[in-house]
Each structure stands twice: as C-alpha cells, then as structure tokens.
N, C-alpha and C. Protein backbone atom coordinates (compact mmCIF):
# COMPACT_ATOMS: atom_id res chain seq x y z
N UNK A 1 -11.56 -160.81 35.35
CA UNK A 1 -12.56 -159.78 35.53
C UNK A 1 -13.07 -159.82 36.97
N UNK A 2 -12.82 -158.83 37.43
CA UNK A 2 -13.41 -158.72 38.98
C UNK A 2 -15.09 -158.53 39.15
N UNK A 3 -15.62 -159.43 40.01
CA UNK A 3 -17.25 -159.32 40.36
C UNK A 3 -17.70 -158.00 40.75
N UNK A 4 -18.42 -157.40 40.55
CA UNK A 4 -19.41 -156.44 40.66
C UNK A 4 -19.53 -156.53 41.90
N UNK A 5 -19.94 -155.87 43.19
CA UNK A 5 -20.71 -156.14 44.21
C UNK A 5 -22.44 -155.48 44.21
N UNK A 6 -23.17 -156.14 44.59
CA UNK A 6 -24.45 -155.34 44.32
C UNK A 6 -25.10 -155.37 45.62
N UNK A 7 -26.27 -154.49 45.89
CA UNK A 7 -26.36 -153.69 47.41
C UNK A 7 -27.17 -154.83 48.04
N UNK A 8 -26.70 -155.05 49.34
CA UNK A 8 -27.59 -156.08 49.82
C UNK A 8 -28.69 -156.17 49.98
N UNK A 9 -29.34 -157.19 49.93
CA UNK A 9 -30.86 -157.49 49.89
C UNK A 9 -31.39 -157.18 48.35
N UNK A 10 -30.79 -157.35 47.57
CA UNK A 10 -30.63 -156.80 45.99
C UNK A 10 -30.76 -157.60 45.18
N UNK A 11 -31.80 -158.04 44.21
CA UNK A 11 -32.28 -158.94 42.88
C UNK A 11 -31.47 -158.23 41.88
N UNK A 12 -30.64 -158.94 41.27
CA UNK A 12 -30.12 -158.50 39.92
C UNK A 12 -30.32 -159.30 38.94
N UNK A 13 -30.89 -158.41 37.95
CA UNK A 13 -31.42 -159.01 36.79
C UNK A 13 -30.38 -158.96 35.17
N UNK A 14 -30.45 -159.70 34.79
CA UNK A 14 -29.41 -159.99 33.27
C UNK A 14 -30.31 -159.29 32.35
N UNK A 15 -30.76 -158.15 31.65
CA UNK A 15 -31.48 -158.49 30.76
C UNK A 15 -31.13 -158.46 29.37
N UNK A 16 -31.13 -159.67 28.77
CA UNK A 16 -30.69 -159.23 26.93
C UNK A 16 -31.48 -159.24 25.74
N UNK A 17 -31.19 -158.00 24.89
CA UNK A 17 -32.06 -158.27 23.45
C UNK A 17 -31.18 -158.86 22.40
N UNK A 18 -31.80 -160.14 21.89
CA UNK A 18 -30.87 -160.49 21.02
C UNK A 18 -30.86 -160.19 19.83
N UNK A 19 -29.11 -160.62 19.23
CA UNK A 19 -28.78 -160.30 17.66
C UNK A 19 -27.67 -160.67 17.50
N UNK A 20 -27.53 -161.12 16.30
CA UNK A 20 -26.18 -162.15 15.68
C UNK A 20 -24.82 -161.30 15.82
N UNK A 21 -25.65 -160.06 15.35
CA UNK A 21 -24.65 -159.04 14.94
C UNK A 21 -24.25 -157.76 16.09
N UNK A 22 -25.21 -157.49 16.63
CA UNK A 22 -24.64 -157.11 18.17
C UNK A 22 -26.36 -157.48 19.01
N UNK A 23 -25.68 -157.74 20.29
CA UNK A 23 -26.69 -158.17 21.58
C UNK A 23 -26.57 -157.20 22.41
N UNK A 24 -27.81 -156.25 22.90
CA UNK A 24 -27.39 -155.69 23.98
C UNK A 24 -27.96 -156.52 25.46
N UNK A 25 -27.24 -155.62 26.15
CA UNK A 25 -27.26 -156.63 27.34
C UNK A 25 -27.32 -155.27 28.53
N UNK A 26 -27.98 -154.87 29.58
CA UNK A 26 -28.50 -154.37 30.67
C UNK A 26 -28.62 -155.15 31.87
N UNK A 27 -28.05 -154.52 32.98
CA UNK A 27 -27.89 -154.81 34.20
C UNK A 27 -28.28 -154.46 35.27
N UNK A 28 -29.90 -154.38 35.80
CA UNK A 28 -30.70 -153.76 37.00
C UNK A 28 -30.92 -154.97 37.75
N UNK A 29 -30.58 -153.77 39.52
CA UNK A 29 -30.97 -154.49 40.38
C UNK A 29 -32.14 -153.80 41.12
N UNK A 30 -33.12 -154.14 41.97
CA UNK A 30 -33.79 -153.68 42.83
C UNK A 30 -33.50 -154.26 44.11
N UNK A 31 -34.15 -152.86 44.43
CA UNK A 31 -33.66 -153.03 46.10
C UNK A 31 -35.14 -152.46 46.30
N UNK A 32 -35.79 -153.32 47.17
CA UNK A 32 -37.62 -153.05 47.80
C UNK A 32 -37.81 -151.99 46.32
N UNK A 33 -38.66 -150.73 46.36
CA UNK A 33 -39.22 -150.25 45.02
C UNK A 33 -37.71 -149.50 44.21
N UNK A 34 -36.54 -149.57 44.56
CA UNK A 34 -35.75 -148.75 43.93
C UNK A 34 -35.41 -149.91 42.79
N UNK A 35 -34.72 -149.39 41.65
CA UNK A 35 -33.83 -149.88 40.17
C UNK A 35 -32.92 -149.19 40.59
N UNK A 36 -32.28 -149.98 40.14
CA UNK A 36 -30.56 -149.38 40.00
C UNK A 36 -29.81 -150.09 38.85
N UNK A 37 -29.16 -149.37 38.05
CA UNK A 37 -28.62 -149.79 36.77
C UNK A 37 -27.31 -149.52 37.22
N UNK A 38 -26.81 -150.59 37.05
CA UNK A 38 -25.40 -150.93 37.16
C UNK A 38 -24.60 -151.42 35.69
N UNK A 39 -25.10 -151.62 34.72
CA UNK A 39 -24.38 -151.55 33.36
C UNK A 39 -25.25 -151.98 32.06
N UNK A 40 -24.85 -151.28 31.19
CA UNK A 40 -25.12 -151.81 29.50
C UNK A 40 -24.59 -151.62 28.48
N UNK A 41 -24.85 -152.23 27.26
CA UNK A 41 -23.80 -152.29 26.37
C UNK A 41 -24.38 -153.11 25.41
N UNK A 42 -23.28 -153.86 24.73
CA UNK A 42 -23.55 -154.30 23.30
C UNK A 42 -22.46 -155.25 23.33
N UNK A 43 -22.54 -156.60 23.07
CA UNK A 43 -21.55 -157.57 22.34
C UNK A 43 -21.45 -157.47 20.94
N UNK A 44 -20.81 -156.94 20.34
CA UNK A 44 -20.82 -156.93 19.12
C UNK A 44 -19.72 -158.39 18.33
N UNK A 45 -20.47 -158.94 17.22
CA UNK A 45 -19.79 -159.85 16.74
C UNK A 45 -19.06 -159.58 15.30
N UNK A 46 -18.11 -159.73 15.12
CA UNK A 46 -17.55 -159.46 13.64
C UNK A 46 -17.91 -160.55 12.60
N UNK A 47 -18.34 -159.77 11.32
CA UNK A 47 -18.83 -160.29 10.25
C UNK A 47 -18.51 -160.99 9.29
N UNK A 48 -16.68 -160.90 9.23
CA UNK A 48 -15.91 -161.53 8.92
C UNK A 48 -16.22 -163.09 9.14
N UNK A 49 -16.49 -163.26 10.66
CA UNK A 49 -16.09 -164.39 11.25
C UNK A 49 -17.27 -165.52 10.60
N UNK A 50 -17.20 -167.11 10.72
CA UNK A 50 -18.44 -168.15 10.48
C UNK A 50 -19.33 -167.74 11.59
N UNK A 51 -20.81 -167.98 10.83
CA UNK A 51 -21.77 -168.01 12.09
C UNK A 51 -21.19 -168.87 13.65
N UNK A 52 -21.03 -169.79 13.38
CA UNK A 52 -20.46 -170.71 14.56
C UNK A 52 -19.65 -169.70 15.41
N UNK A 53 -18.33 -169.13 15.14
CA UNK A 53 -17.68 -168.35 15.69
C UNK A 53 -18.49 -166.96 16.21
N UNK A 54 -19.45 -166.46 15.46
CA UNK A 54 -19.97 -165.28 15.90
C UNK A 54 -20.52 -165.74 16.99
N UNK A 55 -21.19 -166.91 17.21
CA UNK A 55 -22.41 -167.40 18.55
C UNK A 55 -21.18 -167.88 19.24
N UNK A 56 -20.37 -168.63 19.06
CA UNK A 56 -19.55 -168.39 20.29
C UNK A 56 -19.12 -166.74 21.23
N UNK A 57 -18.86 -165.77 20.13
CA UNK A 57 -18.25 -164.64 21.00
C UNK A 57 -19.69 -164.09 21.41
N UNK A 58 -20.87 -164.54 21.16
CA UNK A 58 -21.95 -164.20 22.07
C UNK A 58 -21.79 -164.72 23.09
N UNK A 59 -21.54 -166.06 23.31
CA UNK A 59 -22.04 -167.12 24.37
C UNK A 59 -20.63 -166.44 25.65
N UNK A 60 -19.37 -166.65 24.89
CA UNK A 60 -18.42 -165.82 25.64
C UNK A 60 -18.88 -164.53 26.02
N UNK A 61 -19.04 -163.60 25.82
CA UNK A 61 -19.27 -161.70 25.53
C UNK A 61 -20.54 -161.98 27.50
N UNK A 62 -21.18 -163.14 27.19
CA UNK A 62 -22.56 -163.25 28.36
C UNK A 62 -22.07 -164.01 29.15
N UNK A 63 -20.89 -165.03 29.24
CA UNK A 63 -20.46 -165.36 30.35
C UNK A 63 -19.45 -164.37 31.06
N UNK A 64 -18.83 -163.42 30.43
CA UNK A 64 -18.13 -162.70 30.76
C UNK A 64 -18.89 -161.11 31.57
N UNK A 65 -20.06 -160.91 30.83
CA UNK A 65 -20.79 -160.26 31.60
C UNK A 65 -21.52 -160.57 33.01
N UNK A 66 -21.76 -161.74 33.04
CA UNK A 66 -22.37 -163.15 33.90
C UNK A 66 -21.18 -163.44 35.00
N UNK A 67 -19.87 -163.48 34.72
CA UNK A 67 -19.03 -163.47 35.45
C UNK A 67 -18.56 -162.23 35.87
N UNK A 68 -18.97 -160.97 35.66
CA UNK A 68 -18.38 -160.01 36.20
C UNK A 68 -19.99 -159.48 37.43
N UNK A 69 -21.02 -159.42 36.63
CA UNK A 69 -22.11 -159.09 37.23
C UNK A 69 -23.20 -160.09 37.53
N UNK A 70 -23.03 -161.08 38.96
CA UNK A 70 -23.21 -162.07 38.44
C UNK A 70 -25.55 -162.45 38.81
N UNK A 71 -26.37 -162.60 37.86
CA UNK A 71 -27.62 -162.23 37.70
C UNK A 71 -27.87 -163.67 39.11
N UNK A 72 -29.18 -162.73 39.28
CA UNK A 72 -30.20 -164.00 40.09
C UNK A 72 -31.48 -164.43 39.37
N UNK A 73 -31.18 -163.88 38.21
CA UNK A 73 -32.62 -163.92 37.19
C UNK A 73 -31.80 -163.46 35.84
N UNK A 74 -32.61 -163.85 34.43
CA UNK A 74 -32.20 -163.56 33.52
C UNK A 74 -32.96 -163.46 32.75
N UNK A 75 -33.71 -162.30 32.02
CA UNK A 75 -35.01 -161.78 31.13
C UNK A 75 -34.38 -161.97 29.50
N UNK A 76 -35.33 -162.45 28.83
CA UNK A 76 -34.68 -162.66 27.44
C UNK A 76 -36.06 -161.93 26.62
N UNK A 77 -35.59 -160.93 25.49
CA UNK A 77 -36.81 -160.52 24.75
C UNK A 77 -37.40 -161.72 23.86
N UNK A 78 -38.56 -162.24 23.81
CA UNK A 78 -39.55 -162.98 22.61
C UNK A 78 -39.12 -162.30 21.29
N UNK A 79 -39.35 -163.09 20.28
CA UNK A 79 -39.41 -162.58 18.79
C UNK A 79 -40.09 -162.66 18.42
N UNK A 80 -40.68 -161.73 17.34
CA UNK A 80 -41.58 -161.77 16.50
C UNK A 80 -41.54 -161.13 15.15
N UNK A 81 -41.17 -161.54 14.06
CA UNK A 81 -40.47 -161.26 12.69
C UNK A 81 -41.94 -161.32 11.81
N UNK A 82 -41.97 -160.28 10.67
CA UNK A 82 -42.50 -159.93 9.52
C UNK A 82 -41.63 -161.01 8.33
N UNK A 83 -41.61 -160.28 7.48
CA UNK A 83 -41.14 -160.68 5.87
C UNK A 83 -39.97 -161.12 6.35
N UNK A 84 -38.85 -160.73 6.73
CA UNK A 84 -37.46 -160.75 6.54
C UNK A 84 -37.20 -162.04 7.25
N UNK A 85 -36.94 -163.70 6.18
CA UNK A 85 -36.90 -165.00 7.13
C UNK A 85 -35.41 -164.66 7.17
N UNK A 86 -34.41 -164.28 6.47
CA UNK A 86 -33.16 -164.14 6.63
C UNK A 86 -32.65 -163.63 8.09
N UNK A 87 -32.93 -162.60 8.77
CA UNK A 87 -32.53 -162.06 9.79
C UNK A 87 -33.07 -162.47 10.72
N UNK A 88 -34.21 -163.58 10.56
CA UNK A 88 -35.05 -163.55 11.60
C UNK A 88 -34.31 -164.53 11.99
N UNK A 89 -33.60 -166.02 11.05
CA UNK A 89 -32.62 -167.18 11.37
C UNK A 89 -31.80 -166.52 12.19
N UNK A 90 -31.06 -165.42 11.64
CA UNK A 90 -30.22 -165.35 12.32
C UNK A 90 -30.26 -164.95 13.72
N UNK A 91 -31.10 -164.33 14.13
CA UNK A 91 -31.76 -163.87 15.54
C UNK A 91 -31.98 -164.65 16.15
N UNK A 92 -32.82 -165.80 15.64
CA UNK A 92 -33.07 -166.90 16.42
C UNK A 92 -31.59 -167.58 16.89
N UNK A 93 -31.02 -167.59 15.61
CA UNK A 93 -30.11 -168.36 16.23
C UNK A 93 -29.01 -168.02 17.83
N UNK A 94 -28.70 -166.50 17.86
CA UNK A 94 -28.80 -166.11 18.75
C UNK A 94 -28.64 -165.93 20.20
N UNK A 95 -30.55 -165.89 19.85
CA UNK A 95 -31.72 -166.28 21.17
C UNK A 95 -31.19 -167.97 21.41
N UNK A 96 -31.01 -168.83 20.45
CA UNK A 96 -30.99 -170.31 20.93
C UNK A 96 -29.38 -170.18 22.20
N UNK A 97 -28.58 -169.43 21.72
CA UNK A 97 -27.32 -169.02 22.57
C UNK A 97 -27.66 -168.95 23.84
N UNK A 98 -28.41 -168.08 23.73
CA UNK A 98 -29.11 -166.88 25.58
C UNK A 98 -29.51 -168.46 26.11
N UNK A 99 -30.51 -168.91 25.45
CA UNK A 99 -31.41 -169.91 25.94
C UNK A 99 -30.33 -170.92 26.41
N UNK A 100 -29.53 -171.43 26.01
CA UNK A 100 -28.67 -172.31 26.25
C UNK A 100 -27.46 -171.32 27.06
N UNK A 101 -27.10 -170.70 27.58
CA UNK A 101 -26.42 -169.26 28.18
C UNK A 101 -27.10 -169.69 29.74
N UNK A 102 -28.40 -169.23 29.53
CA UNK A 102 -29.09 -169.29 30.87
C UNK A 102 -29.34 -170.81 31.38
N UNK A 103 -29.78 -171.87 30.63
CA UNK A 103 -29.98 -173.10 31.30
C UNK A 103 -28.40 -173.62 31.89
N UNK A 104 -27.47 -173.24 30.94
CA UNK A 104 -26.32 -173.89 31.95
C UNK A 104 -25.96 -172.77 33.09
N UNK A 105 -26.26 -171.46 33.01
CA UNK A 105 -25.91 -170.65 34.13
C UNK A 105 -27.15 -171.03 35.64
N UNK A 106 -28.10 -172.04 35.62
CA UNK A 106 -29.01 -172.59 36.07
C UNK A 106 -30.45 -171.36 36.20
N UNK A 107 -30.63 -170.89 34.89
CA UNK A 107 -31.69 -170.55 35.36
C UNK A 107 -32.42 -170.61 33.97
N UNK A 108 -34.00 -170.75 34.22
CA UNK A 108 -34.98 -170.69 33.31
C UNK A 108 -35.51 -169.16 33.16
N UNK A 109 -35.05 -168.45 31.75
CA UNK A 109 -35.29 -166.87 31.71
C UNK A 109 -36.73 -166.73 31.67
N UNK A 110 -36.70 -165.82 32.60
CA UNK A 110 -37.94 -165.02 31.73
C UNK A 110 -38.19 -164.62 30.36
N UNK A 111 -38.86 -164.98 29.77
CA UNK A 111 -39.59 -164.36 27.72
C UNK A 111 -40.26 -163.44 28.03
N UNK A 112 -39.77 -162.66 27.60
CA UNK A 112 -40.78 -161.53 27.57
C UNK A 112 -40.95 -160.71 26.34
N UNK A 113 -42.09 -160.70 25.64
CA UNK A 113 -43.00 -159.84 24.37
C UNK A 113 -42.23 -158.69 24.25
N UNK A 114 -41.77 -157.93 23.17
CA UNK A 114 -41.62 -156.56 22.89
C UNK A 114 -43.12 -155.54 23.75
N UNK A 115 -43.78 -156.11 23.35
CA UNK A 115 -45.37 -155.56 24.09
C UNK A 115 -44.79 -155.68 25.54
N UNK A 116 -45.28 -156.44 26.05
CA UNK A 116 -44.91 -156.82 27.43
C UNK A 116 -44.03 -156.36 28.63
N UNK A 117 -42.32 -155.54 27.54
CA UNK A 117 -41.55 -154.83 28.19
C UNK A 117 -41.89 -153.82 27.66
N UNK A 118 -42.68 -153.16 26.66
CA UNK A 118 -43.10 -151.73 26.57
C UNK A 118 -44.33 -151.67 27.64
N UNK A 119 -44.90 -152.40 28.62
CA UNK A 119 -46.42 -152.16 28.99
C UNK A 119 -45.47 -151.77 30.32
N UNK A 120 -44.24 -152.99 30.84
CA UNK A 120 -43.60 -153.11 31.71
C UNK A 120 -43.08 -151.79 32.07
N UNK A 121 -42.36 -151.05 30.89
CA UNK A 121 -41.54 -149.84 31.11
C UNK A 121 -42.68 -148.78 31.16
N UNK A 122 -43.56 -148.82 30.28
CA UNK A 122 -43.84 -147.37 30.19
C UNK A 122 -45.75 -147.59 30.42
N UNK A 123 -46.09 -148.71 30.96
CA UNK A 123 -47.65 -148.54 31.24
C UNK A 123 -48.46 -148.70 29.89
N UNK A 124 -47.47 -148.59 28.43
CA UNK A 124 -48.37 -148.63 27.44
C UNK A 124 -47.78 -149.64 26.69
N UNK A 125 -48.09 -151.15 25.80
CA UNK A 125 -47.81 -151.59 25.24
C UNK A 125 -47.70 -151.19 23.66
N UNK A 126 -47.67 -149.97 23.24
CA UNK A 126 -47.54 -149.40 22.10
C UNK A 126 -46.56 -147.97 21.72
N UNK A 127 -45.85 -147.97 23.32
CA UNK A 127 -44.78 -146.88 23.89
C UNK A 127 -44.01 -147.56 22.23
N UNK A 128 -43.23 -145.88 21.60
CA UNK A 128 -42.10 -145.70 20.36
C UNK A 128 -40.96 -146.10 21.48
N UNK A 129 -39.73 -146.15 20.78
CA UNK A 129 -38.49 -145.98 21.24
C UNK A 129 -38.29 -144.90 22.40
N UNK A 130 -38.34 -143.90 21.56
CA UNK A 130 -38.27 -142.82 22.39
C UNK A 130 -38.91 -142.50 23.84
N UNK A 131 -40.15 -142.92 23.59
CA UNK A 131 -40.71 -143.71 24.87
C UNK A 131 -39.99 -144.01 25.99
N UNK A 132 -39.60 -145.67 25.09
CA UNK A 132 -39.08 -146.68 26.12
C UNK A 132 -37.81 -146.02 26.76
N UNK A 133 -37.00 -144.84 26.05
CA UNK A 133 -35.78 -144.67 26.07
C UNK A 133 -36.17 -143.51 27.09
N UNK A 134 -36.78 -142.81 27.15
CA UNK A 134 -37.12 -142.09 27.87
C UNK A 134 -37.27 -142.60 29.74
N UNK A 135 -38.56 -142.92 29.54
CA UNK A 135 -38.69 -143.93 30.70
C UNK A 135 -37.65 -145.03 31.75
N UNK A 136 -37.14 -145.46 30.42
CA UNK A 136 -36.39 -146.68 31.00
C UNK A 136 -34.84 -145.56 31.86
N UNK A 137 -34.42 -144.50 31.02
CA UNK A 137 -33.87 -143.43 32.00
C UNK A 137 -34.34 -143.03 33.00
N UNK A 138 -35.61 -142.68 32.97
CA UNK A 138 -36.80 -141.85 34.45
C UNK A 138 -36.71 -143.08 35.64
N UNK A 139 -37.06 -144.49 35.36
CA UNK A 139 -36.99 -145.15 35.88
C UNK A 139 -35.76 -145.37 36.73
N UNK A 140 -34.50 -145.80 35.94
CA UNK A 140 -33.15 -145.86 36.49
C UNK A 140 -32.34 -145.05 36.60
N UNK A 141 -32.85 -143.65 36.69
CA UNK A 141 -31.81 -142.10 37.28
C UNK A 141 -31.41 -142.16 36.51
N UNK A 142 -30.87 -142.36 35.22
CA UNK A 142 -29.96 -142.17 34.35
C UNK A 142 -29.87 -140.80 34.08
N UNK A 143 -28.80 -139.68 33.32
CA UNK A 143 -28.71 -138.73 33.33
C UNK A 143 -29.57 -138.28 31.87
N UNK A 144 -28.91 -139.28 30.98
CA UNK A 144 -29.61 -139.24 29.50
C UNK A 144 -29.70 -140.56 29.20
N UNK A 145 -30.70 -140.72 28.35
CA UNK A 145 -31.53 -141.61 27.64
C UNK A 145 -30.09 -142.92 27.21
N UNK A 146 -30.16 -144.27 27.39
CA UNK A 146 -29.26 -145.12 26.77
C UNK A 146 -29.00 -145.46 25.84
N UNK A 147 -28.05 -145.75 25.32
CA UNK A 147 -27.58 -145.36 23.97
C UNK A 147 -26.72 -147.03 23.67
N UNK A 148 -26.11 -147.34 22.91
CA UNK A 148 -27.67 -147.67 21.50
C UNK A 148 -28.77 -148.44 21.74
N UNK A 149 -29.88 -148.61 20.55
CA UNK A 149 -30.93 -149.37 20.93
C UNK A 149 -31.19 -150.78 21.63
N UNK A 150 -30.14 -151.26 21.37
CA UNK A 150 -30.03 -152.92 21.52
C UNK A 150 -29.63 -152.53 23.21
N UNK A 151 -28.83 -151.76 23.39
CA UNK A 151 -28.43 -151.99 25.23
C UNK A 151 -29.55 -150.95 25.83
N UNK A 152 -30.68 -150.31 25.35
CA UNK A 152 -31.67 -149.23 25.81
C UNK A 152 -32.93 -150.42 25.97
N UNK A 153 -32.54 -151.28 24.95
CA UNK A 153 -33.76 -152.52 24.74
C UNK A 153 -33.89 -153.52 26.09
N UNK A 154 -32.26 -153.84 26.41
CA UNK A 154 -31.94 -154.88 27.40
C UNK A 154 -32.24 -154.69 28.80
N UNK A 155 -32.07 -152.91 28.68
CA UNK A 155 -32.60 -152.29 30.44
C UNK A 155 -33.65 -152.62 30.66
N UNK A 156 -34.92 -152.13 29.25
CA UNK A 156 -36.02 -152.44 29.80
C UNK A 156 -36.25 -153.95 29.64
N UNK A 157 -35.79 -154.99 29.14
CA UNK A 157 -36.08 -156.41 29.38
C UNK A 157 -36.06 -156.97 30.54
N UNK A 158 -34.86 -155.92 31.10
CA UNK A 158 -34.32 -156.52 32.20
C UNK A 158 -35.11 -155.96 33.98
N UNK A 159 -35.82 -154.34 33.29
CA UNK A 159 -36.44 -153.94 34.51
C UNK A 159 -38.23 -154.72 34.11
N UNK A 160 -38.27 -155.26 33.40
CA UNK A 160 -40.32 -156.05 32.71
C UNK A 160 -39.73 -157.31 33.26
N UNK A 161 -38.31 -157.54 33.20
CA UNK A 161 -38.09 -159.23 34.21
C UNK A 161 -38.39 -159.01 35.68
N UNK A 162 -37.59 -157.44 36.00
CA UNK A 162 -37.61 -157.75 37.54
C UNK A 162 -39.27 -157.49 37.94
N UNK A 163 -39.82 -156.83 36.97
CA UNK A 163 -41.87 -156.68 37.16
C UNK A 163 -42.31 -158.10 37.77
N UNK A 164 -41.80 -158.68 36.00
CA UNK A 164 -42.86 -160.24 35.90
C UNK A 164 -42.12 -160.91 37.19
N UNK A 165 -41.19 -161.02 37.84
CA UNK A 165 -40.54 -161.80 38.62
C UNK A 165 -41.47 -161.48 40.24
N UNK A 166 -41.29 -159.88 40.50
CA UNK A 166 -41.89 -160.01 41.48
C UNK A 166 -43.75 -159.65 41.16
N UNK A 167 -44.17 -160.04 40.41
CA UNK A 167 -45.62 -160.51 40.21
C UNK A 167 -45.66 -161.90 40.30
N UNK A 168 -44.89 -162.92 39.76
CA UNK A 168 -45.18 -164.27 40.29
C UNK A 168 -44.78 -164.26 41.51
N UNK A 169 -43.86 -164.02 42.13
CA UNK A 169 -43.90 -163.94 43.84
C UNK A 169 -44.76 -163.32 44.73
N UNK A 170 -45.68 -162.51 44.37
CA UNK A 170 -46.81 -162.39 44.85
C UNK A 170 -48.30 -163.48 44.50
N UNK A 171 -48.36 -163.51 43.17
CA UNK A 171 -48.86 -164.91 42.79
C UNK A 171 -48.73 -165.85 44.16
N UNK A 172 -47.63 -166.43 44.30
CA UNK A 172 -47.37 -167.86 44.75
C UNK A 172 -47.66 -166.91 46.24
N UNK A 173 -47.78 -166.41 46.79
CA UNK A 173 -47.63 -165.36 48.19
C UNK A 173 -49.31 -165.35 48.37
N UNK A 174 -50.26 -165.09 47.29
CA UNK A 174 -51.35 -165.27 47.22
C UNK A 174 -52.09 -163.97 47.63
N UNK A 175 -51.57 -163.34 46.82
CA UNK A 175 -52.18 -161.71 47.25
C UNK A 175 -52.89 -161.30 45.85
C-alpha cells in the first residue's frame, strides 16, 4: 500500500469510532484553520469468524490504514452504554484493540465523549446525527454528508481530536 502524502506543515489526525462488527475510521488533516479530509470508511469484520479473529482484522484493517495514511495523533470515541451489557463487551472489546493499536503505533489517543465531539463539531453537545453529518461535511468541503454512520462518526472524532489537540497546545503555550 502506497503512503498518502499530506500538505506540508499538516497535523493528521486518525480518527476512529469503534465496533466489533464494523469500525469507522476518518482521516483529517489541518493546515493553520483549514480541515482537509483525506479518507473514510469502515473495517468491517465477518461474523462467521471467532471474536479473536474479528479483533485481529480490526487491529490489521488500522494498521493498514495507519500504514497508508500515516496519523501524528489518534482520537478514539469514549463509551457509554445503557441496558445492552452484550454489545457493550463487545465494543469494548474493540476499543481495547484501538487502545493497544495506538500505544504500539507510539501514541497516547485522545478519548473523546460522544458529547464532546458533538460540542467539537457542531458548538452543541446535543447536535442529532444529522447535525453532526451535516456539519462535519460544512466543515470538510465535502460535497454530501458521509456515509455510513460509523465513518461520519470517525470524521468528527477525528476533527474534536484535532480541537482538543490544538487547545492543549495553547494550554502549555499559556494563552
């Protein structure tokens, strides 16, 4: 797989929402106030396969994205589950992938709240889908809204990483 090139002077961010059963995954860089979306999508895992095997073709599906586009940061969505402990294992389990994904790719991700990348994308922490899907297009020129939810989810994880990222660099900058 050949590397991506991305525009110089350019933060590129990984961002993924996780799931056993498909992960999407979004690819923004900034350049000073511009986004630029350079890819998204979905790893999808077959159901057939043992859990073990499904979190491998995650862990593969993100080095392979990781090796083609390669991040200087990597935003991971937080969970937060109702009733359903069944899906929620499996999510976690996952997220434990990303988490272990990013510490050997050497970096500590950003977590970021479902809240947090809706306040990120759209100014409101209570923005619908449609919303986020909206926005997270307005934001990155897109022509139409991203399609499906899981890779529409990952843009904005990935543009609330490149936020929170350059808010702690102003932090530590002391402004």
């Amino acid at each position: 797989m050949q590397k991506s090139t991305k525009p110089e002077g350019a933060i590129r961010a990984l961002g993924i929402d996780p799931g056993l059963g498909t992960m999407g995954f979004g690819v923004v860089s900034q350049l000073g106030n511009e986004l630029i979306c350079e890819a998204y999508g979905v790893i999808k895992t077959p159901t057939k396969l043992s859990l073990a095997e499904r979190l491998v073709v995650l862990y593969e599906g993100l080095r392979a994205k990781a090796a083609e586009f390669p991040p200087d940061m990597i935003a991971v969505e937080k969970l937060f589950f109702g009733r359903n402990v069944t899906t929620a294992e499996m999510v976690w389990q996952a997220r434990g992938v990303i988490l272990l994904f990013a510490s050997q790719s050497g970096f500590n991700p950003y977590e970021i709240s479902p809240n947090e990348v809706k306040l990120a994308v759209c100014g409101y922490g209570g923005a619908d889908k449609g919303q986020m899907q909206g926005m997270t297009a307005q934001l990155l020129g897109l022509a139409k809204r991203p399609t499906p939810d899981d890779a529409a989810d990952a843009l904005g994880i990935a543009v609330a990483g490149l936020a929170m990222r350059s808010y702690d660099r102003n932090m530590l900058k002391g402004y």
